[in-house]
N, C-alpha and C. Protein backbone atom coordinates (compact mmCIF):
# COMPACT_ATOMS: atom_id res chain seq x y z
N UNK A 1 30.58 84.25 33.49
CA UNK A 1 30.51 83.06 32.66
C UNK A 1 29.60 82.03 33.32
N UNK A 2 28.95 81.68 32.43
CA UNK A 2 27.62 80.86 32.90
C UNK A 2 28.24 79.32 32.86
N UNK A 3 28.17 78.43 34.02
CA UNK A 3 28.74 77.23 34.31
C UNK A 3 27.69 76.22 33.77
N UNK A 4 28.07 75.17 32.93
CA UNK A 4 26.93 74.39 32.67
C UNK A 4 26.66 73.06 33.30
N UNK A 5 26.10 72.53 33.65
CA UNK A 5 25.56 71.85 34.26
C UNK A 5 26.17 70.10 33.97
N UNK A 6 25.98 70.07 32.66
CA UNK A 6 26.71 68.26 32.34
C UNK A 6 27.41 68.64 31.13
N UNK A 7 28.79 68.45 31.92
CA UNK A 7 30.21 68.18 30.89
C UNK A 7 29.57 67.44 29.51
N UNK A 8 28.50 67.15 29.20
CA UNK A 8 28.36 66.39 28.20
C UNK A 8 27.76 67.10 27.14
N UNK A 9 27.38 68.16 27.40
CA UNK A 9 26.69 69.90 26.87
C UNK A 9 27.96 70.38 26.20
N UNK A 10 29.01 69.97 27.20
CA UNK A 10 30.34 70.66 26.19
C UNK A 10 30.99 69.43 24.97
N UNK A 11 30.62 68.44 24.94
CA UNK A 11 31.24 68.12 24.63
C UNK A 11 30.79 67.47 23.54
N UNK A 12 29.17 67.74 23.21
CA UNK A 12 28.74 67.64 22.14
C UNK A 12 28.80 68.88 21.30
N UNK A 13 28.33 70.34 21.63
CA UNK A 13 29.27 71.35 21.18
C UNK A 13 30.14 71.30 20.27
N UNK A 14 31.15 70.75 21.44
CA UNK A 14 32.43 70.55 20.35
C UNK A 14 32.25 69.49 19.25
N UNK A 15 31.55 68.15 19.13
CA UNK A 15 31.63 67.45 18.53
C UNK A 15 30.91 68.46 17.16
N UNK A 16 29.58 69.31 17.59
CA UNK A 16 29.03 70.24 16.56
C UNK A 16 29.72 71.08 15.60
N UNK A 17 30.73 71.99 16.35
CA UNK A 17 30.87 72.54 16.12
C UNK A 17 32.34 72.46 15.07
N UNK A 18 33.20 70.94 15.34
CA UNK A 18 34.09 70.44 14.69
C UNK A 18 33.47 69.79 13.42
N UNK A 19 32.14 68.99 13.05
CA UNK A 19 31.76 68.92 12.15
C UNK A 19 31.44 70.29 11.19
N UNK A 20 30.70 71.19 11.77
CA UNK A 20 30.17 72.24 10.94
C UNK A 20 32.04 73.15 10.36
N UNK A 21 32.80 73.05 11.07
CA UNK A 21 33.62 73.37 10.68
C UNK A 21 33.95 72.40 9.22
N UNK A 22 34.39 70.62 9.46
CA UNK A 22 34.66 70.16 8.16
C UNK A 22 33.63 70.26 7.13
N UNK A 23 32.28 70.78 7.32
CA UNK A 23 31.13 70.83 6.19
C UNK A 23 31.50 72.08 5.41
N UNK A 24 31.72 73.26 6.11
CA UNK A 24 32.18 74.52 5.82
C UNK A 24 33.47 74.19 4.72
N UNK A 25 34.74 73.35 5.56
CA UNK A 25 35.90 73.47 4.68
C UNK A 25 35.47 72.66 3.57
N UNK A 26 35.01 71.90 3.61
CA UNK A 26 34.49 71.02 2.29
C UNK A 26 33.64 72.08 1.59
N UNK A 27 32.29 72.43 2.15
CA UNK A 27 32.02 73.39 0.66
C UNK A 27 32.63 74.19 0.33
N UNK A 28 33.53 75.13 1.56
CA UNK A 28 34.56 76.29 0.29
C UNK A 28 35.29 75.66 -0.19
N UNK A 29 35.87 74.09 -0.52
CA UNK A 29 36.89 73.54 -1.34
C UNK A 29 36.19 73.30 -2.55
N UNK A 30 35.18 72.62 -2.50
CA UNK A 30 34.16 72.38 -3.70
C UNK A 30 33.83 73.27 -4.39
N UNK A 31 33.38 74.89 -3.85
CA UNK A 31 32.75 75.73 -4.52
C UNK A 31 34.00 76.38 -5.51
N UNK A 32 34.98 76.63 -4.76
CA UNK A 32 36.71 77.07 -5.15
C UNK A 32 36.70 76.24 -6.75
N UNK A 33 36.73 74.83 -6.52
CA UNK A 33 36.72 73.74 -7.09
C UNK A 33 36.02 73.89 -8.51
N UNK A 34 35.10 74.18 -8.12
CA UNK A 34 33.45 74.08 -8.99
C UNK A 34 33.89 75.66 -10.27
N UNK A 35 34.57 76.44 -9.16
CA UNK A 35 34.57 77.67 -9.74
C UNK A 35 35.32 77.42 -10.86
């Protein structure tokens, strides 16, 4: 496991990767929705 360098690499990540998650749940609610 590759160690990264500034805690701040992780922790935008996560900030990424928690948005792309609510964009995701929002369009499968919409599309569900839409359907």
């Amino acid at each position: 496991m590759v160690l990264l360098p500034n805690p701040l690499i992780i922790w935008v990540l996560l900030k990424v990767i928690s948005r792309l998650a609510l964009i995701l749940e929002y369009y499968v609610e919409f599309s569900s929705t839409n359907n």
